[in-house]
Protein backbone atom coordinates (compact mmCIF):
# COMPACT_ATOMS: atom_id res chain seq x y z
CA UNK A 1 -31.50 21.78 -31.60
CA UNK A 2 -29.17 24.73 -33.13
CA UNK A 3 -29.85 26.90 -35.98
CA UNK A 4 -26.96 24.90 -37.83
CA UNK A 5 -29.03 21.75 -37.05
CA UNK A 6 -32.17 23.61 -38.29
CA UNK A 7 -30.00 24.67 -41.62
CA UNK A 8 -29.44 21.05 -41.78
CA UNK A 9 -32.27 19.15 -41.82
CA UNK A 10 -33.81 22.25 -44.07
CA UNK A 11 -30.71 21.78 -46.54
CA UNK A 12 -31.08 17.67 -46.26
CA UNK A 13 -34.95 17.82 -47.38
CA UNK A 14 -34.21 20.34 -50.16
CA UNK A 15 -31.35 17.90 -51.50
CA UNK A 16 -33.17 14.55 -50.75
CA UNK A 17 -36.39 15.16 -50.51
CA UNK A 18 -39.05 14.77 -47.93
CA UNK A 19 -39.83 10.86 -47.91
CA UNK A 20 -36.13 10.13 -47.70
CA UNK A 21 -35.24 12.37 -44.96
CA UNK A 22 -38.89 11.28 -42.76
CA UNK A 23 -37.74 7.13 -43.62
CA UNK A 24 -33.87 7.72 -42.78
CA UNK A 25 -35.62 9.79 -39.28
CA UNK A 26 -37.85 7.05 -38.62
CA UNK A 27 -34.71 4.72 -38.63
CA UNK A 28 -32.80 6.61 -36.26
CA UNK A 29 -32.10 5.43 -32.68
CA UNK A 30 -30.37 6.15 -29.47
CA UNK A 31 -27.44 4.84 -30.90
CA UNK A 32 -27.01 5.94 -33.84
CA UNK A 33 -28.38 9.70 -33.20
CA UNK A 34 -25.05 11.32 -32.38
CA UNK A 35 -23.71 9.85 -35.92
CA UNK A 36 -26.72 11.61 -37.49
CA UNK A 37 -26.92 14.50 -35.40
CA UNK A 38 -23.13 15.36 -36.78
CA UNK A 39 -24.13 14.26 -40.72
CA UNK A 40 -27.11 16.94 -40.29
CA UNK A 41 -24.91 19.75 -38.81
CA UNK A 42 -21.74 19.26 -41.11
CA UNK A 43 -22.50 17.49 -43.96
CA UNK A 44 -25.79 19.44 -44.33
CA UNK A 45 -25.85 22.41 -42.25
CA UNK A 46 -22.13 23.11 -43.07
CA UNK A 47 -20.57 21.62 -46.22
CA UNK A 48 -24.07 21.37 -48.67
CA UNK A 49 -25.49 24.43 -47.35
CA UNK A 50 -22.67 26.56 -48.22
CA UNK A 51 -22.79 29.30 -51.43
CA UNK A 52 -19.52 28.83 -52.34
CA UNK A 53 -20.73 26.54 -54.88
CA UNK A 54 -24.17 25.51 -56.60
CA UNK A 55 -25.81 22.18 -55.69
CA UNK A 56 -25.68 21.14 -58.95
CA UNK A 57 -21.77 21.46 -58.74
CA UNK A 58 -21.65 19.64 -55.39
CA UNK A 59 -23.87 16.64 -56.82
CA UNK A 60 -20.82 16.14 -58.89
CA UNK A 61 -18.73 16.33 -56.49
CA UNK A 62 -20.08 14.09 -54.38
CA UNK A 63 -20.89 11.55 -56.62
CA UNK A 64 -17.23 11.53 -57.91
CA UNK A 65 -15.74 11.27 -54.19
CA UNK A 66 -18.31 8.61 -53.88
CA UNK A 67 -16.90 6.51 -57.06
CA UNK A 68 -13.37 7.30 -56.40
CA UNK A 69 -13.38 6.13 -52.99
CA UNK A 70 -15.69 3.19 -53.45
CA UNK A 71 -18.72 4.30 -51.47
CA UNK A 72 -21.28 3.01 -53.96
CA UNK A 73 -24.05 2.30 -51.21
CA UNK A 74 -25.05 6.09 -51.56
CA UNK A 75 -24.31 6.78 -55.19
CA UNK A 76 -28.17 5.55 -56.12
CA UNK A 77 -29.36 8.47 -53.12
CA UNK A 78 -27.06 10.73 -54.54
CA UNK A 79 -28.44 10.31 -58.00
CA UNK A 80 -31.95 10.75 -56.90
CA UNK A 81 -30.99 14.07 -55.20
CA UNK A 82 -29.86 15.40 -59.30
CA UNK A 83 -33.30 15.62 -59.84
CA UNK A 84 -33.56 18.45 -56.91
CA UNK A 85 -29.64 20.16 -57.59
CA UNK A 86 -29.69 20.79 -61.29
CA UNK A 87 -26.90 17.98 -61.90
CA UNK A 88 -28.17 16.42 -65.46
CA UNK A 89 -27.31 12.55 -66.81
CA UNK A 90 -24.88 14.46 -68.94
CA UNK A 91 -23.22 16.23 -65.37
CA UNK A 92 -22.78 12.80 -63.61
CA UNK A 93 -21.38 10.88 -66.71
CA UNK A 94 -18.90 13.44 -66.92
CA UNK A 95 -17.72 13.27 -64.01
CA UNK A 96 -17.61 9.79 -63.53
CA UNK A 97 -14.87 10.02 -66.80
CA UNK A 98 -12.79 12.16 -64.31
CA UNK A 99 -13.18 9.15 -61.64
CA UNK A 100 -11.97 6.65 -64.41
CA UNK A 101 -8.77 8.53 -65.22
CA UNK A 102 -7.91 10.02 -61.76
CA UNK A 103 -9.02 7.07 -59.48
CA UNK A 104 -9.55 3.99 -61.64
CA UNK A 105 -11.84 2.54 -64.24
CA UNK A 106 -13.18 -0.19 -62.37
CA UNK A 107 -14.84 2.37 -60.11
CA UNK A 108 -16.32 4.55 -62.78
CA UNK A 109 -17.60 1.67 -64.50
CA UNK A 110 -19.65 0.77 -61.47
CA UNK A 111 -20.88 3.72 -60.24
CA UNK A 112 -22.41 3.90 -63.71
CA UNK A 113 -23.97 1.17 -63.50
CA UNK A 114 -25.73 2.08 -60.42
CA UNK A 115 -26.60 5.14 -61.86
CA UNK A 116 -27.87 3.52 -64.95
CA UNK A 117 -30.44 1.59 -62.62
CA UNK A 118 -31.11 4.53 -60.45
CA UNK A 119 -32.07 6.59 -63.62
CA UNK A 120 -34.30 3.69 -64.89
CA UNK A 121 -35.75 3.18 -61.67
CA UNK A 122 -36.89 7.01 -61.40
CA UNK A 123 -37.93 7.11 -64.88
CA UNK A 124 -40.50 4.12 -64.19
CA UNK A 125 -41.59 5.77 -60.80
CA UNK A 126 -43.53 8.47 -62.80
């Protein structure tokens, strides 16, 4: 693998944590390995391994893109990773308000509803 791989996966665990990362390896397969080979080296060993910006800022930003384009199935992952980037309950409400003016209420309201059960799900895990 290359060192931007190795950023990567380092990067990935950091962000989601150890028993995400080992259950989303254990699912990989032949098939789908290029896919996750380029999430690793660009998503994670490019975009969230960058210092442009903290993690805390990019958990809002991701979560936001998320909403606003309708990819709920990883808002729930994304909110777990807030615990590990600094982005408070405060952080993601706010910016799911920008995703309710700039990309439609609908949206915001449920990516804050997942949220809501992602937070109460954590909050019962400890």
């Amino acid at each position: 693998m290359s060192d931007r791989y190795d950023l990567g996966m380092s990067v990935r665990r950091q962000v989601l944590g150890d028993a995400h990362v080992d259950h989303a390896e254990s699912l990989k397969t032949e098939f789908d390995a290029p896919f996750q080979d380029l999430i690793t080296n660009s998503a994670w060993g490019t975009v969230w391994a960058g210092d442009g910006i903290s993690r805390r800022e990019r958990s809002m930003l991701t979560l936001a893109l998320l909403a606003a384009t309708g990819n709920f199935e990883e808002i729930p992952m994304h909110i777990r990773a807030t615990a590990r980037t600094g982005a408070s309950k405060q952080d993601v409400q706010e910016a799911f308000q920008h995703v309710a003016i700039y990309a439609g209420v609908p949206k915001a309201n449920h990516a804050l509803k997942l949220a809501k059960q992602t937070y109460a799900e954590m909050e019962s895990e400890e």
